[in-house]
N, C-alpha and C. Protein backbone atom coordinates (compact mmCIF):
# COMPACT_ATOMS: atom_id res chain seq x y z
N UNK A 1 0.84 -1.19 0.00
CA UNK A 1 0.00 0.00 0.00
C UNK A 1 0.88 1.24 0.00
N UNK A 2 0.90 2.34 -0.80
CA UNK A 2 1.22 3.65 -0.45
C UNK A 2 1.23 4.39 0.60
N UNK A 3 1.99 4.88 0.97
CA UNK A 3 2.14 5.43 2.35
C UNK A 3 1.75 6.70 2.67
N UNK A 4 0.64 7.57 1.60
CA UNK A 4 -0.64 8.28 1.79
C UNK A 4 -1.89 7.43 2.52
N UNK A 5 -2.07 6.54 1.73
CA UNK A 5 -3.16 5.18 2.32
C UNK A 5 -3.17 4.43 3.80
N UNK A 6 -1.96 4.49 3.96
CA UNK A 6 -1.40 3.71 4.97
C UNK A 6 -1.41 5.19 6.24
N UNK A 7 -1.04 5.88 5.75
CA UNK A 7 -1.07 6.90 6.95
C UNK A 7 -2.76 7.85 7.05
N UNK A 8 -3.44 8.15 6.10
CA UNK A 8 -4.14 8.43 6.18
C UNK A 8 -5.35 7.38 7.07
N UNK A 9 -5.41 5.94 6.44
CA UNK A 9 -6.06 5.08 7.92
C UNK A 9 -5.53 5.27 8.88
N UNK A 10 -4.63 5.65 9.31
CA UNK A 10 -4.01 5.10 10.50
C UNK A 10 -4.53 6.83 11.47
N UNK A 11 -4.31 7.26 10.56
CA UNK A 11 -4.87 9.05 11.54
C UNK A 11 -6.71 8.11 11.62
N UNK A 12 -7.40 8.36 10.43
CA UNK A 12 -8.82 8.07 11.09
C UNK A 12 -9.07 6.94 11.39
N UNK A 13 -8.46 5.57 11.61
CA UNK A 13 -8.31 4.67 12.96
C UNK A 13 -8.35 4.84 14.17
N UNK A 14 -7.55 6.02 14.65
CA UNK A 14 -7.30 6.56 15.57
C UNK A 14 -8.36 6.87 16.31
N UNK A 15 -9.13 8.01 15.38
CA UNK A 15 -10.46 8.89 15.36
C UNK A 15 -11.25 8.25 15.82
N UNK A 16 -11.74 7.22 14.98
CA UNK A 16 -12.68 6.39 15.18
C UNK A 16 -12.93 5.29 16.30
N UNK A 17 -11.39 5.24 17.05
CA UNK A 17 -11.47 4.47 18.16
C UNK A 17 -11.89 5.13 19.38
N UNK A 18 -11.06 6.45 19.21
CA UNK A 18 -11.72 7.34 20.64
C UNK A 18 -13.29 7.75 20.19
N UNK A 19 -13.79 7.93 19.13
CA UNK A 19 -14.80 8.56 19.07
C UNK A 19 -16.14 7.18 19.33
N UNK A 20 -15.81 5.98 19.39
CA UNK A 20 -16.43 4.85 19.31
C UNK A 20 -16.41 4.36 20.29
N UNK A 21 -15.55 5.13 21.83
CA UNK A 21 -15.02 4.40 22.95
C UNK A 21 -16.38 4.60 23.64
N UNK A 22 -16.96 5.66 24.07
CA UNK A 22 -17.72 6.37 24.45
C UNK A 22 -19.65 5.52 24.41
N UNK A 23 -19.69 6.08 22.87
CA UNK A 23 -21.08 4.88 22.68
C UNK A 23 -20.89 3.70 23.06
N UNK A 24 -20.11 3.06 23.05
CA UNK A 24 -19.59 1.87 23.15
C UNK A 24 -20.12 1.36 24.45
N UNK A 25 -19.22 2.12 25.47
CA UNK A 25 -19.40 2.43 27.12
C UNK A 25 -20.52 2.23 27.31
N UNK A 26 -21.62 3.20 26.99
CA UNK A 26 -22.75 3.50 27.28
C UNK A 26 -23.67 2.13 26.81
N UNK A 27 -23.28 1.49 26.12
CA UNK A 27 -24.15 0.53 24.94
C UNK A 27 -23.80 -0.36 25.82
N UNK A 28 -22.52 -1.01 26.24
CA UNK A 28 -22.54 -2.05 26.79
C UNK A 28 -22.56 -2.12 28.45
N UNK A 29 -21.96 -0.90 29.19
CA UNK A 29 -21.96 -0.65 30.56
C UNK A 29 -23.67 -0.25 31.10
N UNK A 30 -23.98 0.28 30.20
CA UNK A 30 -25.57 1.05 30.68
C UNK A 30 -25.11 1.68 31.98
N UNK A 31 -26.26 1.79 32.44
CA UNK A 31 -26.38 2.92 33.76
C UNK A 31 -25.65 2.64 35.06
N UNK A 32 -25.15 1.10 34.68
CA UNK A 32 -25.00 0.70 36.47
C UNK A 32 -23.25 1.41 36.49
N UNK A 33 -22.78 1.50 35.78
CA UNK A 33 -20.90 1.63 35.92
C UNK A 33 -21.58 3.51 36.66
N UNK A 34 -21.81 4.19 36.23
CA UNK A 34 -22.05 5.63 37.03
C UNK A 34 -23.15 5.66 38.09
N UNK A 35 -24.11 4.89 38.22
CA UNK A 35 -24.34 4.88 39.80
C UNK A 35 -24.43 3.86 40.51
N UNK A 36 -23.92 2.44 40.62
CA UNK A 36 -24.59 1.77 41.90
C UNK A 36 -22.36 0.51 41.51
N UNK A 37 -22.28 0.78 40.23
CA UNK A 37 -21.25 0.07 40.12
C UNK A 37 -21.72 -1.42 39.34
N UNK A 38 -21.14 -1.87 38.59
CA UNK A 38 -21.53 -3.31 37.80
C UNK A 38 -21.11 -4.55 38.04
N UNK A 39 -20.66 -4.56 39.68
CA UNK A 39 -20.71 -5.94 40.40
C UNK A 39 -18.67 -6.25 40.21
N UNK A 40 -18.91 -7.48 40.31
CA UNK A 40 -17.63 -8.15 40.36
C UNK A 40 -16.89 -8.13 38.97
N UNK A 41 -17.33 -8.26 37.97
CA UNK A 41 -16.65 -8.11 36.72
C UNK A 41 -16.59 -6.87 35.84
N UNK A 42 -16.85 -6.10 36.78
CA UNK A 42 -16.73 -4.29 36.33
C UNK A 42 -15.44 -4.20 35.13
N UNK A 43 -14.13 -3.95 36.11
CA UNK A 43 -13.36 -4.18 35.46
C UNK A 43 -12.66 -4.81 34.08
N UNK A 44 -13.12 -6.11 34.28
CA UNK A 44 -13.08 -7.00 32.75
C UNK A 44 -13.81 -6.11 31.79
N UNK A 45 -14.92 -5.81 32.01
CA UNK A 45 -16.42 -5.41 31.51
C UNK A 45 -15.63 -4.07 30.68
N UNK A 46 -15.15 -2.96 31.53
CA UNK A 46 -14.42 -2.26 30.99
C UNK A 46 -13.20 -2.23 29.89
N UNK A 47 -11.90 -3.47 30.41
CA UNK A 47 -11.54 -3.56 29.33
C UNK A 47 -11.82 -3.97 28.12
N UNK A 48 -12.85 -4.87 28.21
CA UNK A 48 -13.83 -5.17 27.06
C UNK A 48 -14.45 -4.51 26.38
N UNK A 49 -15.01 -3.23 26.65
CA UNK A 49 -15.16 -1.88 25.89
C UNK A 49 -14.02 -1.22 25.17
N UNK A 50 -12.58 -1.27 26.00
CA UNK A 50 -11.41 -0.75 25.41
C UNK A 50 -10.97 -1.51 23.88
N UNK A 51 -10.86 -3.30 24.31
CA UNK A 51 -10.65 -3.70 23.01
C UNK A 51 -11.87 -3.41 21.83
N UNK A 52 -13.03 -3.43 22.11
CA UNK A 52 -14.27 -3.48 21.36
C UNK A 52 -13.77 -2.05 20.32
N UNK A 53 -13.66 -1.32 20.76
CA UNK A 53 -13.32 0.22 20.50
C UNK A 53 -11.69 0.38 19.78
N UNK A 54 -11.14 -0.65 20.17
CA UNK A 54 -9.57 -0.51 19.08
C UNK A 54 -9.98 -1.29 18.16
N UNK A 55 -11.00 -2.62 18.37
CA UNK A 55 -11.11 -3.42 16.85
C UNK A 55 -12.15 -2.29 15.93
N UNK A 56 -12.89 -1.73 16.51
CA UNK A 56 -13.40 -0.96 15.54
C UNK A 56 -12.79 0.38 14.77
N UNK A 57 -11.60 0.63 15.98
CA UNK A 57 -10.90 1.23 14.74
C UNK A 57 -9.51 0.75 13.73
N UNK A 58 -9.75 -0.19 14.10
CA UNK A 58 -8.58 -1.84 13.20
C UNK A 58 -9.36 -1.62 12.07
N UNK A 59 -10.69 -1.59 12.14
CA UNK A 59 -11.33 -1.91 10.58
C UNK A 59 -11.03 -0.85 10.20
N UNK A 60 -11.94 0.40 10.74
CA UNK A 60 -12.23 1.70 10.04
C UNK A 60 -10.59 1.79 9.12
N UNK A 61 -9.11 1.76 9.75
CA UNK A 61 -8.32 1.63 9.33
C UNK A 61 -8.05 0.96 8.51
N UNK A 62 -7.97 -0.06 8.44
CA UNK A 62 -7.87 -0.85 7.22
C UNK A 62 -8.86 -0.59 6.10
N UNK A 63 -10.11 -0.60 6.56
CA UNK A 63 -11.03 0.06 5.23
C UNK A 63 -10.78 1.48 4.53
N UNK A 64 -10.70 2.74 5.21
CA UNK A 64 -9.89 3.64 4.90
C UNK A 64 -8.61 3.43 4.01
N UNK A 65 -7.70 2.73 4.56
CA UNK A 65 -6.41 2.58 3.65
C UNK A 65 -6.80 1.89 2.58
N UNK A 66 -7.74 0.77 2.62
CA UNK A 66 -8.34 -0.18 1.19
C UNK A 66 -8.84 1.10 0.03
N UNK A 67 -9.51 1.71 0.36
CA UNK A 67 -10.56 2.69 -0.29
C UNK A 67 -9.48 3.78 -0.87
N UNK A 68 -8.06 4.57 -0.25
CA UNK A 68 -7.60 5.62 -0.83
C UNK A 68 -6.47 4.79 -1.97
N UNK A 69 -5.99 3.28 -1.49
CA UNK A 69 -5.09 2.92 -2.51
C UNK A 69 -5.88 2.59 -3.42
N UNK A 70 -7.37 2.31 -3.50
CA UNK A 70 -8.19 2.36 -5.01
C UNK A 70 -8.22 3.61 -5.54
N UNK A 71 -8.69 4.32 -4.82
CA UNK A 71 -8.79 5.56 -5.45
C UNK A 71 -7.35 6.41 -6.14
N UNK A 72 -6.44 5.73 -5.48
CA UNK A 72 -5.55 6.10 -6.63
C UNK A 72 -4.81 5.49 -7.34
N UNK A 73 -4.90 3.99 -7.57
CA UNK A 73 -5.25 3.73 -8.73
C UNK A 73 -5.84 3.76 -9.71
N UNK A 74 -7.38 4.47 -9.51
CA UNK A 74 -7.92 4.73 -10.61
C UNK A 74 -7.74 6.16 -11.03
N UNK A 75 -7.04 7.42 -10.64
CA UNK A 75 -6.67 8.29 -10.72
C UNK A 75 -5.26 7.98 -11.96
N UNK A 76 -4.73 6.70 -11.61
CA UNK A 76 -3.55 6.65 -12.75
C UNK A 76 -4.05 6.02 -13.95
């Protein structure tokens, strides 16, 4: 891959992981992690949101970099 492609996923990989961390949280923690606490596997529960949120920006990255090395190939 070109190293426009390759760097350009890799900035909105980034993006997309912090910006995905958040809903994420909310989607899978619900209400109990901010008031009463989510028991004994809180913790796990949490890092499990962290990876959930880097694989989604593993793709976005890789799809991003797929999509600009087409696009410039068909530009040549």
């Amino acid at each position: 891959m070109s190293t426009l492609a390759v760097k350009v996923g890799v900035a909105l990989g980034m993006v997309a992981t912090v910006v995905s961390f958040f809903p994420l949280f909310r989607l899978l923690m619900g209400e109990c992690f901010f008031e009463q606490g989510c028991g004994e596997y809180e913790n796990v529960q949490v890092i499990g949101v962290a990876l959930a949120s880097c694989l989604v920006g593993v793709v976005a990255a890789w799809g991003v970099a797929r999509l600009v090395r087409m696009m410039g190939r068909r530009e040549q």
